[in-house]
N, C-alpha and C. Protein backbone atom coordinates (compact mmCIF):
# COMPACT_ATOMS: atom_id res chain seq x y z
N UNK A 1 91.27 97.47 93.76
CA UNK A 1 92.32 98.01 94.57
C UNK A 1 93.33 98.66 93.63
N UNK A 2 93.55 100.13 93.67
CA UNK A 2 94.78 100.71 92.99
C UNK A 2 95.77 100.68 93.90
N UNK A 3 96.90 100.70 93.22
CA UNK A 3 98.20 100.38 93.76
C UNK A 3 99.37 100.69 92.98
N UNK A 4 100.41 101.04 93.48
CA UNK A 4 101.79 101.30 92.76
C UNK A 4 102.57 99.85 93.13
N UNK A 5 103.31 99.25 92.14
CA UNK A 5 104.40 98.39 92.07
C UNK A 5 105.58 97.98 92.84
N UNK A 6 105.86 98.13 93.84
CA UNK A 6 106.98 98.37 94.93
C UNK A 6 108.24 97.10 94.67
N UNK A 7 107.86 96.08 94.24
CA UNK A 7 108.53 94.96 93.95
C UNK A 7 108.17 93.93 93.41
N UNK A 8 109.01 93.05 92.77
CA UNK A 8 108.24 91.92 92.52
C UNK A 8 108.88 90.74 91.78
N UNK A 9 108.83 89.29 92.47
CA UNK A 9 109.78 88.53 92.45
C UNK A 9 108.91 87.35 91.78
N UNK A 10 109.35 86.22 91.43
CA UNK A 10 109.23 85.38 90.18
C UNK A 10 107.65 85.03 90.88
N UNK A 11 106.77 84.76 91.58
CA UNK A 11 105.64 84.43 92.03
C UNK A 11 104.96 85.43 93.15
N UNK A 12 105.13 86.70 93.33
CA UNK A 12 104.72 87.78 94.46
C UNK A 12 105.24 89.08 93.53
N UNK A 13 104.19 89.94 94.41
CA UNK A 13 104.09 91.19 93.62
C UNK A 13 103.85 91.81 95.09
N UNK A 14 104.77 93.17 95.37
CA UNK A 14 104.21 93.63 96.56
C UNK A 14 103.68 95.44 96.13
N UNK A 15 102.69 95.95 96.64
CA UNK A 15 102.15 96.67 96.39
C UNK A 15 102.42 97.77 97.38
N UNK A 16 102.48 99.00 97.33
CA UNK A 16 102.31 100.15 98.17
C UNK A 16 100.44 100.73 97.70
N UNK A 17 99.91 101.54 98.24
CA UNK A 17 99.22 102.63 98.38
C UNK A 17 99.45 103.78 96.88
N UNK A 18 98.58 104.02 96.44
CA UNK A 18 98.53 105.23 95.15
C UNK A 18 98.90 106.28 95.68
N UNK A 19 98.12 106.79 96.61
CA UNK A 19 97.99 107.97 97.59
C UNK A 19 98.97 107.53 99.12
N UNK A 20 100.11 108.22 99.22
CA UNK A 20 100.45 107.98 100.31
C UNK A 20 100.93 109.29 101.20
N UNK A 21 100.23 109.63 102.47
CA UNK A 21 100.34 110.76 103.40
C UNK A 21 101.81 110.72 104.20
N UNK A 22 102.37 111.31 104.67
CA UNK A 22 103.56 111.40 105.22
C UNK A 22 103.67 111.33 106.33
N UNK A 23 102.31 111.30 107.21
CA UNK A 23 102.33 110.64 108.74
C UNK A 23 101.96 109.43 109.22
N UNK A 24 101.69 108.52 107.69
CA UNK A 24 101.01 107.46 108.36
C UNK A 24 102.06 106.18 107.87
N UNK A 25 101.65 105.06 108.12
CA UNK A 25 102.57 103.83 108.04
C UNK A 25 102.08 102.74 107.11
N UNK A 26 102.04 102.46 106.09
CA UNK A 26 101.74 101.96 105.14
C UNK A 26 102.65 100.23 105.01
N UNK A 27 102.09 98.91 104.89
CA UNK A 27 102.65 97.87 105.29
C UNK A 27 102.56 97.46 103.35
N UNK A 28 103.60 96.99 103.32
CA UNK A 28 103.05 96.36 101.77
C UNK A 28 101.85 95.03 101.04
N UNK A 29 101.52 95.06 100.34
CA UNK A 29 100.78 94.35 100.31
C UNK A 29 101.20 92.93 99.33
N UNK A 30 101.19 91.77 99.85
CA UNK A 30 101.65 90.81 99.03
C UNK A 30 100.57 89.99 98.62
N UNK A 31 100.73 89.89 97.14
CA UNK A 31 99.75 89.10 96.65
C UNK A 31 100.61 88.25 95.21
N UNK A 32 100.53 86.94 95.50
CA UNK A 32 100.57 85.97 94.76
C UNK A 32 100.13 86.12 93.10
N UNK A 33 101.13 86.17 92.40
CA UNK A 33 100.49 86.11 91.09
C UNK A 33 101.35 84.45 90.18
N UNK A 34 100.47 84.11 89.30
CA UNK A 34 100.79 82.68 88.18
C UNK A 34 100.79 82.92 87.05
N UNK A 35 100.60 82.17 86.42
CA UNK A 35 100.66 81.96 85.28
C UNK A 35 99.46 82.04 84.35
N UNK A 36 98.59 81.74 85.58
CA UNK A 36 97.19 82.23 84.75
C UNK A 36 96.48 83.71 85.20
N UNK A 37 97.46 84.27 85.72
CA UNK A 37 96.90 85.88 85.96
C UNK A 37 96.80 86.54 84.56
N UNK A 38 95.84 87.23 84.46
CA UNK A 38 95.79 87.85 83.34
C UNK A 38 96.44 89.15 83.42
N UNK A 39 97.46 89.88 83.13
CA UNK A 39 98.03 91.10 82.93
C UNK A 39 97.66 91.34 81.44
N UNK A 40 97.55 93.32 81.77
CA UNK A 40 97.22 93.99 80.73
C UNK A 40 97.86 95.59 80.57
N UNK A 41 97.59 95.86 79.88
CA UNK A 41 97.75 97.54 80.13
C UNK A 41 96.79 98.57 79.13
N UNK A 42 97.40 99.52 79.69
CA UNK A 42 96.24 100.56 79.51
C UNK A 42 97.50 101.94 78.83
N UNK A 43 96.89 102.23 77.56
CA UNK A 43 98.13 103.36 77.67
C UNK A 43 98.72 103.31 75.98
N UNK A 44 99.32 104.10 75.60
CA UNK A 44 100.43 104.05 74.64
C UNK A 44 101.10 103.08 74.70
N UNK A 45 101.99 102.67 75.26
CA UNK A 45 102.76 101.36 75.85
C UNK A 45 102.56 100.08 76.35
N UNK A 46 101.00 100.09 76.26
CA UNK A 46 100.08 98.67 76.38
C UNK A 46 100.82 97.32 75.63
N UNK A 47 101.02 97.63 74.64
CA UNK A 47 101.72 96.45 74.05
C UNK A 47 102.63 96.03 74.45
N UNK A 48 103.84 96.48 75.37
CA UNK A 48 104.84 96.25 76.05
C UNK A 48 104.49 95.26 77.16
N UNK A 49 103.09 94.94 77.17
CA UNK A 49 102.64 94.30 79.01
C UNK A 49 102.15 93.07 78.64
N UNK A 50 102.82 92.64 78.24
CA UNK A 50 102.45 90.34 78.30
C UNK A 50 102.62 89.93 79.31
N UNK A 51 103.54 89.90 80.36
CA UNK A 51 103.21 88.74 81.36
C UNK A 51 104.05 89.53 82.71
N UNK A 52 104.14 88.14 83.64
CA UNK A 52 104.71 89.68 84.95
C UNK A 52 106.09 89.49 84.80
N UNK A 53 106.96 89.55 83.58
CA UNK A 53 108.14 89.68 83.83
C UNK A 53 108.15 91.37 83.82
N UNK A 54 107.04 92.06 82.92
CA UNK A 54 107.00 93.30 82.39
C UNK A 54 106.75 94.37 83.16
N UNK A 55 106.04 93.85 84.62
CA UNK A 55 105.63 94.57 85.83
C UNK A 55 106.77 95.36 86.43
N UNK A 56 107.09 96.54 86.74
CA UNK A 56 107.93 97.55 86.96
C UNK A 56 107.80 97.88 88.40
N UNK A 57 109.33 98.60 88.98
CA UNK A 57 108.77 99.43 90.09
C UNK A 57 107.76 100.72 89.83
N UNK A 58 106.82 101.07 90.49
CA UNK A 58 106.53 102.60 90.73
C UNK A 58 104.93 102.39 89.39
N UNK A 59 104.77 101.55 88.71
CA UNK A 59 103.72 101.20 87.97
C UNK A 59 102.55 101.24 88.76
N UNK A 60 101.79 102.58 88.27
CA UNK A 60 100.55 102.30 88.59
C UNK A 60 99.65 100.88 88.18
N UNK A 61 98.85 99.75 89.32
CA UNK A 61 98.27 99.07 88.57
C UNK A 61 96.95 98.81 89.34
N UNK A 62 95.88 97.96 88.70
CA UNK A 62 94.77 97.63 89.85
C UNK A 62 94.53 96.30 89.11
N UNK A 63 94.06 95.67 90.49
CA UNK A 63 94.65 94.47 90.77
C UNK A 63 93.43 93.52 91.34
N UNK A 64 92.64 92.37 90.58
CA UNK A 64 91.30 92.06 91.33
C UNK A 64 92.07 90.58 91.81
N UNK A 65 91.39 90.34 93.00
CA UNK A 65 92.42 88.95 93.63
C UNK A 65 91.12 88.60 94.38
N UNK A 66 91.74 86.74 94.95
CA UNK A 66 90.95 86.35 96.08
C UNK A 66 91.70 85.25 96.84
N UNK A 67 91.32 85.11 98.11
CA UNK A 67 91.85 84.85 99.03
C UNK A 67 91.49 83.01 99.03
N UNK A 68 92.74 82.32 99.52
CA UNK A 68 92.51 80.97 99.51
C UNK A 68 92.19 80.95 101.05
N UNK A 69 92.29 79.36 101.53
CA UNK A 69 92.01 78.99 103.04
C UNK A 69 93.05 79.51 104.11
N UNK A 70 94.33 79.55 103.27
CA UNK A 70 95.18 80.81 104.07
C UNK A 70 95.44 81.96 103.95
N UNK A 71 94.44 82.22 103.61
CA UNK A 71 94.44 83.90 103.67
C UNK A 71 95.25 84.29 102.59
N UNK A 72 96.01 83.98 102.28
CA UNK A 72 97.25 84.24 100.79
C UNK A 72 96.25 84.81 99.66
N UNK A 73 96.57 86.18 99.43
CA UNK A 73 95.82 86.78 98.11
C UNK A 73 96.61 85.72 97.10
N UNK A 74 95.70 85.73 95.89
CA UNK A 74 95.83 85.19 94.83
C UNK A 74 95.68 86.20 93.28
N UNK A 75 96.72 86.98 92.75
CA UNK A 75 95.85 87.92 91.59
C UNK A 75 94.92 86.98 90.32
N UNK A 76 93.93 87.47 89.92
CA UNK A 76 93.30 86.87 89.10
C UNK A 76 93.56 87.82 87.79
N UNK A 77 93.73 89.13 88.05
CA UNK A 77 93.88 89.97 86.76
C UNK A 77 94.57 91.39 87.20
N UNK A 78 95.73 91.87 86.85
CA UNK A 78 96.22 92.88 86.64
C UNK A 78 96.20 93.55 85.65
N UNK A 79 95.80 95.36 85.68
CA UNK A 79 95.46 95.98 84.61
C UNK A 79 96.70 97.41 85.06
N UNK A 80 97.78 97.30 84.18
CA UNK A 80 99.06 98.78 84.01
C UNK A 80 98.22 99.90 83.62
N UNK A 81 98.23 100.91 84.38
CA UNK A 81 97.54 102.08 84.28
C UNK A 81 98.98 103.23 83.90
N UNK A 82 98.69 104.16 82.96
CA UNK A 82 100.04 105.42 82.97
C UNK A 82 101.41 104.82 82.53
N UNK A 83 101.04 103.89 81.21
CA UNK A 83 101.93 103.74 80.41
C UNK A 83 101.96 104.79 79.47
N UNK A 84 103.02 106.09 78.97
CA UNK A 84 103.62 106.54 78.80
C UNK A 84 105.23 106.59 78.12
């Protein structure tokens, strides 16, 4: 799943859409991230990306997760794309 960065608070990360059209309605996407998520980056500026304090608004990222018994995404690994 690619995704841009929209927010993101000490345990949740909410996601928008890469591509977003101007007639349609886009809901954010919340997914749970810990301590054992693996974050990374990709880029010139890769080294800047240790953990999710480093996660930005408007950051391209993609994001592999899975779902517990309540439905609650869980990230397992985040990868910063268009560090610059």
């Amino acid at each position: 799943m690619r995704l841009k960065v929209e927010n993101t608070t000490e345990n949740t990360i909410f996601l928008t859409p890469f591509i977003i059209k101007g007639d349609a309605v886009y809901n954010l996407e919340e997914i749970m991230i810990s301590d054992d998520t693996t974050i990374t980056g990709i880029g010139f500026k890769a080294f800047q990306i240790q953990n999710k304090k480093d996660l930005k608004k408007r950051q391209w990222v993609r994001i592999w997760f899975t779902k517990d018994d309540n439905q609650e995404k869980h990230a397992e690994k985040i990868v910063v794309f268009n560090l610059f």
